[in-house]
N, C-alpha and C. Protein backbone atom coordinates (compact mmCIF):
# COMPACT_ATOMS: atom_id res chain seq x y z
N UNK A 1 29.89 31.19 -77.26
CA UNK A 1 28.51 31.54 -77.49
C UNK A 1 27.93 32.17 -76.22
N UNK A 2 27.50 33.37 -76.32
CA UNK A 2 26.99 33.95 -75.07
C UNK A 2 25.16 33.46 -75.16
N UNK A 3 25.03 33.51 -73.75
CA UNK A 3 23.72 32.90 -73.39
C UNK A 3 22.67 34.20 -73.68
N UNK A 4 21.37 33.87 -73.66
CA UNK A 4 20.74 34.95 -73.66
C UNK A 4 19.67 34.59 -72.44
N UNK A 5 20.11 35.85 -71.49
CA UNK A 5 19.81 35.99 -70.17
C UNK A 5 17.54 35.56 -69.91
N UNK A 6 17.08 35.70 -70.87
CA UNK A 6 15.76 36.00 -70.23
C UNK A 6 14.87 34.25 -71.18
N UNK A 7 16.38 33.97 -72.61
CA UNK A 7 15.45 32.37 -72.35
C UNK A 7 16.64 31.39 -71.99
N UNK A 8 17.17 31.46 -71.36
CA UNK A 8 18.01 30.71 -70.71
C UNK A 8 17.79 30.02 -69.28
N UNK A 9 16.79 31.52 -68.60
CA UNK A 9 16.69 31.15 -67.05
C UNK A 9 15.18 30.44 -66.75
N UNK A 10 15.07 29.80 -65.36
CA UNK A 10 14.00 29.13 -64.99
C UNK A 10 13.53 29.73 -64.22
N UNK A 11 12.26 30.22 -64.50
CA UNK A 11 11.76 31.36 -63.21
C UNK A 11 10.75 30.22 -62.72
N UNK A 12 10.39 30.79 -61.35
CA UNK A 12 9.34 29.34 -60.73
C UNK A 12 8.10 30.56 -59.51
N UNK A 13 6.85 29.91 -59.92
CA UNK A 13 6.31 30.33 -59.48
C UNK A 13 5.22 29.45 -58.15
N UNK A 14 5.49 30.03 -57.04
CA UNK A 14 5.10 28.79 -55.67
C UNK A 14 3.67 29.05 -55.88
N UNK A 15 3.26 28.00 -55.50
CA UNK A 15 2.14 27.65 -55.55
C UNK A 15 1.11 27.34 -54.22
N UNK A 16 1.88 26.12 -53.75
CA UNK A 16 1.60 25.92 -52.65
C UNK A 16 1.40 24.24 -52.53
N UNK A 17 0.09 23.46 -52.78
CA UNK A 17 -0.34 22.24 -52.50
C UNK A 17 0.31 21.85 -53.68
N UNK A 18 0.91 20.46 -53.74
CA UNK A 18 1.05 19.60 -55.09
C UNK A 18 0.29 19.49 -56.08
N UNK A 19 -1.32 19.18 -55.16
CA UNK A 19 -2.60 19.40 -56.02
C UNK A 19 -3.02 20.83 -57.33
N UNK A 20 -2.54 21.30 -56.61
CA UNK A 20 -2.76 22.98 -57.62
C UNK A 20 -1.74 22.71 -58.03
N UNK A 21 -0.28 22.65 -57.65
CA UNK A 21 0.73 22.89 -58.64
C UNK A 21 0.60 22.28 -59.81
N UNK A 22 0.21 20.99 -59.78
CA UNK A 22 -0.17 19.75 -60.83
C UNK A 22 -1.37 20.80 -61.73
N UNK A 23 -2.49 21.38 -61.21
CA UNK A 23 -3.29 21.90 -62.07
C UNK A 23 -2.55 23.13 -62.95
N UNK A 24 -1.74 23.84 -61.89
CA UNK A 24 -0.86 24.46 -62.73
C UNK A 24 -0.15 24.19 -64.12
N UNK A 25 0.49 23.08 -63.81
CA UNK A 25 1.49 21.97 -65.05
C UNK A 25 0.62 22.32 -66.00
N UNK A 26 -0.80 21.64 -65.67
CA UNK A 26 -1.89 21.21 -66.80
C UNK A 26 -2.18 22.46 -67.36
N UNK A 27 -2.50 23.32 -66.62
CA UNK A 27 -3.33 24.98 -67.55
C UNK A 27 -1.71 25.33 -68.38
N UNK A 28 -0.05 25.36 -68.25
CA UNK A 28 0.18 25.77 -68.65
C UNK A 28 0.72 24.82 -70.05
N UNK A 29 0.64 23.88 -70.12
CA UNK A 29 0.95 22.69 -70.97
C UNK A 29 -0.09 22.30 -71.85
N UNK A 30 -1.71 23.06 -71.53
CA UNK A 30 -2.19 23.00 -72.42
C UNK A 30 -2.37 24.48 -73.19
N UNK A 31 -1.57 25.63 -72.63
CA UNK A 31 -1.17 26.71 -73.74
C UNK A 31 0.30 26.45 -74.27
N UNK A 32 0.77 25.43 -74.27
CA UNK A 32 1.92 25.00 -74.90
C UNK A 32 3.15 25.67 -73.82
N UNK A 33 3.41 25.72 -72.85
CA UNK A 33 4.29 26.42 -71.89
C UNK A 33 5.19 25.09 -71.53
N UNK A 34 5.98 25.58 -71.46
CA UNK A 34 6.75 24.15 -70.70
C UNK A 34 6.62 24.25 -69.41
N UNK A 35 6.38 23.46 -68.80
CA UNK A 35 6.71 23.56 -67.05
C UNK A 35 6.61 22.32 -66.34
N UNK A 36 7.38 22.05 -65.27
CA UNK A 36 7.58 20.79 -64.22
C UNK A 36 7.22 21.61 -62.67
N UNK A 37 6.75 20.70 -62.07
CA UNK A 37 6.40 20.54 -61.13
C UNK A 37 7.51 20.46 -60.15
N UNK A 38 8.29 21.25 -58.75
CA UNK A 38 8.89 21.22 -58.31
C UNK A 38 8.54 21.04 -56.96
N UNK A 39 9.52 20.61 -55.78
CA UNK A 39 9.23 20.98 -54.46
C UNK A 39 10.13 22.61 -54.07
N UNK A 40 9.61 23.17 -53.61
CA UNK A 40 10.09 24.79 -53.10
C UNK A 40 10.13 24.33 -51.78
N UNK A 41 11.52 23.87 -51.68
CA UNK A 41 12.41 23.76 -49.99
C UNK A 41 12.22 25.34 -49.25
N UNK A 42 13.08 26.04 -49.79
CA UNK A 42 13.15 27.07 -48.65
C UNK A 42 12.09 28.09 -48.83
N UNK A 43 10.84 27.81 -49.57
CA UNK A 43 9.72 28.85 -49.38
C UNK A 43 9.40 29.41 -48.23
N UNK A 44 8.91 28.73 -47.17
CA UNK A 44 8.42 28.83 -45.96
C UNK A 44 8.55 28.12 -44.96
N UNK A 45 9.68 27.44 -44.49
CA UNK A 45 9.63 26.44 -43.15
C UNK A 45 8.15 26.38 -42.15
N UNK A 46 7.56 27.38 -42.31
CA UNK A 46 6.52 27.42 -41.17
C UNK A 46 5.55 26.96 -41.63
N UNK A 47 5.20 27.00 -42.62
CA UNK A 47 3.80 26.67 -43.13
C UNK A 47 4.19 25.13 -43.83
N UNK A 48 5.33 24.41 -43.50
CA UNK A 48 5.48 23.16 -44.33
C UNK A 48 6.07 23.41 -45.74
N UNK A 49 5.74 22.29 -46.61
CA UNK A 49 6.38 22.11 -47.80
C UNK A 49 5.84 22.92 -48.24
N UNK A 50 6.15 23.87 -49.54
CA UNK A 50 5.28 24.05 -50.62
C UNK A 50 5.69 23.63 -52.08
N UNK A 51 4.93 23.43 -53.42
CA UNK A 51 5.28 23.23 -54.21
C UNK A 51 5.38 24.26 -55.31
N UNK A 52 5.44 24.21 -56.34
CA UNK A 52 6.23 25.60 -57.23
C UNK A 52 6.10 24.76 -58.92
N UNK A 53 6.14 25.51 -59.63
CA UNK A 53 6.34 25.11 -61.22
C UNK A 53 7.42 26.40 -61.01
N UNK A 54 8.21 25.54 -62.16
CA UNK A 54 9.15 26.17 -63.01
C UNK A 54 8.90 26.11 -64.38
N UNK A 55 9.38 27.45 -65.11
CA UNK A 55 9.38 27.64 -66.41
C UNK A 55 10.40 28.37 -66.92
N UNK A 56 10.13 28.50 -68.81
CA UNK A 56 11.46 29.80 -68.74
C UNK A 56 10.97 31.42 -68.86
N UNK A 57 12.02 31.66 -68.27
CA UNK A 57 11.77 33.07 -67.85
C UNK A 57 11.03 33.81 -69.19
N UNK A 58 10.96 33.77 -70.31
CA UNK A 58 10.78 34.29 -71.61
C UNK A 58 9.05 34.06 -71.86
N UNK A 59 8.75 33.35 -70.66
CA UNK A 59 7.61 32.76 -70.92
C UNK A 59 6.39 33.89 -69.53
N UNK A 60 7.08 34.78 -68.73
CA UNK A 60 6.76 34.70 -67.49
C UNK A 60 5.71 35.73 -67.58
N UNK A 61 5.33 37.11 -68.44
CA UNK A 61 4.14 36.97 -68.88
C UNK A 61 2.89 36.24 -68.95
N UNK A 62 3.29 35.29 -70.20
CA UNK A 62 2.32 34.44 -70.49
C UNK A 62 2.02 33.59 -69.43
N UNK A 63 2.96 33.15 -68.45
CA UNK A 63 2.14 32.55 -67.10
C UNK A 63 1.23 33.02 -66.14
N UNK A 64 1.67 34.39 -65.80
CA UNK A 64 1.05 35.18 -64.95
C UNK A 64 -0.22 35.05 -65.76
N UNK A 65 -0.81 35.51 -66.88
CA UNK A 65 -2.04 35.38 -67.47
C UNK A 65 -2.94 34.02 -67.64
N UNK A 66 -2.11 32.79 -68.00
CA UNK A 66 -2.50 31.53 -67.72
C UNK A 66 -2.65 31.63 -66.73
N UNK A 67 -2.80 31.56 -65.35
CA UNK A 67 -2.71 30.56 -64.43
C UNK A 67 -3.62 31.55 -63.52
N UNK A 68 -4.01 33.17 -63.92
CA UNK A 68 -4.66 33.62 -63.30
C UNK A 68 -6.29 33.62 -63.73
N UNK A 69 -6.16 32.78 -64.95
CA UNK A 69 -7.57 32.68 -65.90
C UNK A 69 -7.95 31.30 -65.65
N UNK A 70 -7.03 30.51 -64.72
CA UNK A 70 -7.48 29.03 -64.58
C UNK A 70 -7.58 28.96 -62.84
N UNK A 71 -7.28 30.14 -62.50
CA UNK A 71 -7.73 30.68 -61.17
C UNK A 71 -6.74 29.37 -60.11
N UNK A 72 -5.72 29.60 -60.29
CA UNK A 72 -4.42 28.97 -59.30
C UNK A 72 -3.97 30.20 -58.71
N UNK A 73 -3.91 30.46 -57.23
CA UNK A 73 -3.69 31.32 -56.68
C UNK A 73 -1.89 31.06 -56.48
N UNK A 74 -1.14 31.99 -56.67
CA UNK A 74 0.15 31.30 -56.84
C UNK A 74 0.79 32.33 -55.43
N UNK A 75 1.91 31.99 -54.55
CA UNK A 75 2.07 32.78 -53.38
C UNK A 75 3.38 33.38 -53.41
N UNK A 76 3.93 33.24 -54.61
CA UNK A 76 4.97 34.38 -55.08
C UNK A 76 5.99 33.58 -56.82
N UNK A 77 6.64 34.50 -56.94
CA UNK A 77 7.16 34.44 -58.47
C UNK A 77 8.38 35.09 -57.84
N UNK A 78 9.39 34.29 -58.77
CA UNK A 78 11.08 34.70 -58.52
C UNK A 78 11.81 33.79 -59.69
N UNK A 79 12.91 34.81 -59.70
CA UNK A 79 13.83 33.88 -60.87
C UNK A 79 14.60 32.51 -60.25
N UNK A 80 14.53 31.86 -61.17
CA UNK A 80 15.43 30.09 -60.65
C UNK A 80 16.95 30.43 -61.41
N UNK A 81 17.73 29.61 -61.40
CA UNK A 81 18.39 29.59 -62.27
C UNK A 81 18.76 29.06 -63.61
N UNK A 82 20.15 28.38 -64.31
CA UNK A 82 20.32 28.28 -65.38
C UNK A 82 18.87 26.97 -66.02
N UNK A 83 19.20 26.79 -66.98
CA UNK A 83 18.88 25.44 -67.67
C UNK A 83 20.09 24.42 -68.17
């Protein structure tokens, strides 16, 4: 069975504070999105931790529009990998 590349993958978008990421979770879970709350290790060593949601990639549209209407400033978007 071959995979299908765009809902298969976990794209994650950094965020930054836990606090927003968590508001993140919430704006996208209440448009029915799936997403978890991650730590993003190698975002930025300099600026400390940051945190990140992940979702699936099939979804990554509809996030960019959520999360810019619930006004979470997010500090970059990239693909994750499998599920």
């Amino acid at each position: 069975m071959m995979r299908n590349e765009t809902n298969d993958r976990e794209c994650i978008a950094v965020i930054g504070s836990m606090t927003q990421a968590m508001r993140a979770q919430k704006a996208l879970a209440s448009a029915a999105v799936r997403a978890k709350v991650i730590k993003a290790d190698s975002f930025d060593e300099t600026q400390g931790c940051a945190y990140a949601v992940s979702y699936p990639c099939a979804q990554e549209a509809n996030v960019r529009s959520i999360l810019q209407h619930a006004g979470v400033r997010v500090r970059s978007f990239s693909k994750g990998g499998w599920r």
